[in-house]
Protein backbone atom coordinates (compact mmCIF):
# COMPACT_ATOMS: atom_id res chain seq x y z
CA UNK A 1 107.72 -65.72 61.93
CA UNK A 2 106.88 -62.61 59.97
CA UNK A 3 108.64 -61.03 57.21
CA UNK A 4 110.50 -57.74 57.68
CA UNK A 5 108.19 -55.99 54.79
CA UNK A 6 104.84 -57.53 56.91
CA UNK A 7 105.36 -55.36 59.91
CA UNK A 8 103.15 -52.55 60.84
CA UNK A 9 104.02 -50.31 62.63
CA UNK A 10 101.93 -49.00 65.32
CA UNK A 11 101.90 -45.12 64.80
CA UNK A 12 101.35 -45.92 60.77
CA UNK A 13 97.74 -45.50 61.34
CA UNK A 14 97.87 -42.69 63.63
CA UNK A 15 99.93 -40.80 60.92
CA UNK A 16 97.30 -41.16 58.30
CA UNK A 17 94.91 -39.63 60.21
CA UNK A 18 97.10 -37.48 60.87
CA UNK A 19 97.41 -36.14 57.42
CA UNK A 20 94.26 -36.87 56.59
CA UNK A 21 92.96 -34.54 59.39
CA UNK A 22 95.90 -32.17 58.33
CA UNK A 23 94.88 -31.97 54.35
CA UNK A 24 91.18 -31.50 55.62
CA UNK A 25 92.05 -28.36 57.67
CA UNK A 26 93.93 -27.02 54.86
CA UNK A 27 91.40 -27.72 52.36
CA UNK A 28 88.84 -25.28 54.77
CA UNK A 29 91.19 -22.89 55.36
CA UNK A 30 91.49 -22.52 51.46
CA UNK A 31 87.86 -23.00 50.84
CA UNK A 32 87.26 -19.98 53.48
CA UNK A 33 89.90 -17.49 52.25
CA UNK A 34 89.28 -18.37 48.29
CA UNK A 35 85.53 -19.65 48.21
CA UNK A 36 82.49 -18.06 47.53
CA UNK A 37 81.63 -16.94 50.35
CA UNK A 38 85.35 -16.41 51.59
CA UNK A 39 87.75 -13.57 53.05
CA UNK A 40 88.77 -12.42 49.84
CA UNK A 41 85.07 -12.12 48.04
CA UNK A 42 84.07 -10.46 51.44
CA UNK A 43 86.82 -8.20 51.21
CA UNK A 44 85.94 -7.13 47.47
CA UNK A 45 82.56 -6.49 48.24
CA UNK A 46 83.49 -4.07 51.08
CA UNK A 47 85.14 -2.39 48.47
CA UNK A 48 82.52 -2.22 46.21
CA UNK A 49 80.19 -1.03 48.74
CA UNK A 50 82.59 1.92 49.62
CA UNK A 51 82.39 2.87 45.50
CA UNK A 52 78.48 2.58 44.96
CA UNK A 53 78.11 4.57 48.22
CA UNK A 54 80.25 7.85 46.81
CA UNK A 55 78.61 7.30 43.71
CA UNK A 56 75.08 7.25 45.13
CA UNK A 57 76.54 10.59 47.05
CA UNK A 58 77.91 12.27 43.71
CA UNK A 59 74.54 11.37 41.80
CA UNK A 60 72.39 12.71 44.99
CA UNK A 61 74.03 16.02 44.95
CA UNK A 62 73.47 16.42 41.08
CA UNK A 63 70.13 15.37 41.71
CA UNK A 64 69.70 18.38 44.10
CA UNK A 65 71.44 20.63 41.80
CA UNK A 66 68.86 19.86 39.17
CA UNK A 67 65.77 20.06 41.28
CA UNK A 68 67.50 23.53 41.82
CA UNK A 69 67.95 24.20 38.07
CA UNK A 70 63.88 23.00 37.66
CA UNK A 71 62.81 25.09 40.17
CA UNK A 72 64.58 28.25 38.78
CA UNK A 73 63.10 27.63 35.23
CA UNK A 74 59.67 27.39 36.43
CA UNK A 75 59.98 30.63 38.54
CA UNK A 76 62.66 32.56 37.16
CA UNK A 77 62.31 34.59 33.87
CA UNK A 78 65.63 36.62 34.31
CA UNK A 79 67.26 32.83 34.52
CA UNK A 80 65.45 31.97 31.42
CA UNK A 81 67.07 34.90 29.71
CA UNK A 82 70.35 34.48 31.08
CA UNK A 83 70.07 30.80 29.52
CA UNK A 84 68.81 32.10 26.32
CA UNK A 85 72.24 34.73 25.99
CA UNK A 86 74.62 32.64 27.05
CA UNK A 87 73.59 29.13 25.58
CA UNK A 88 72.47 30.10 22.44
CA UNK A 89 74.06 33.72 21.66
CA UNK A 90 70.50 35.00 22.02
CA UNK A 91 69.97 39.10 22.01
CA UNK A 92 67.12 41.51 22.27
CA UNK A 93 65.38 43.43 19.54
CA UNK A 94 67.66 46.47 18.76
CA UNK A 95 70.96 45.34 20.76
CA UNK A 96 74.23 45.32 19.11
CA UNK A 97 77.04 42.65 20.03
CA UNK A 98 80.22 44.13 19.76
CA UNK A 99 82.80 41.63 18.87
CA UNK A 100 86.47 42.47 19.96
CA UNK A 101 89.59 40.53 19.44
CA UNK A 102 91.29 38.82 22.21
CA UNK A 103 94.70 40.26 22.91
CA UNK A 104 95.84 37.71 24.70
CA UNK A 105 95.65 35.53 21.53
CA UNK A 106 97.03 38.19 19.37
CA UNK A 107 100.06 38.68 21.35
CA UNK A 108 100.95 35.04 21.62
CA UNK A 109 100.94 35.17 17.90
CA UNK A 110 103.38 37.84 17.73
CA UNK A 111 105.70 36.38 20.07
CA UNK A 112 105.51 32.74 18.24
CA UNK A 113 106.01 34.43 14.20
């Protein structure tokens, strides 16, 4: 005779592979959403990719704008002296700068005393 706590069942093995089977599809479904090379780290790259591609488009159009800006220096001498006024205050011999007061300034003043 065999004792009570002897008996095996018959679908006791079937359920451990059964979990076992189970806890290995989990543990790939985790491994390809969270891993290194998984949904989420594909997702974030995407992402990335979308922000270095509008940067590469802001820095292309400044690049244009300064082979513009180089081209006009090398060419232009009225640019040069348009530069040279408003940069660095720059005037020809025998022109007078007139300096006049901002109203706009002066009347906020008034209206804040």
């Amino acid at each position: 005779m065999t004792n009570a706590n002897e008996t095996v069942t018959p679908n006791g093995g079937k359920n451990i592979l059964t979990i076992g089977l189970l806890v290995i599809i989990l543990l790939m479904f985790a491994y390809a959403v969270f891993g290194d090379r998984g949904v989420l780290r594909i997702l974030q790259a995407q992402e990335k990719k979308q922000e270095l591609e509008l940067q590469l488009a802001e820095l292309q159009v400044q690049q244009q704008e300064l082979k513009i800006q180089i081209e006009r220096l090398q060419k232009d001498k009225s640019y040069w002296e348009s530069l040279a006024r408003t940069r660095l205050g720059m005037v020809r011999e025998g022109e007078l700068i007139y300096h006049l007061p901002d109203f706009k300034n002066e009347s906020q003043e008034a209206t804040n005393k």
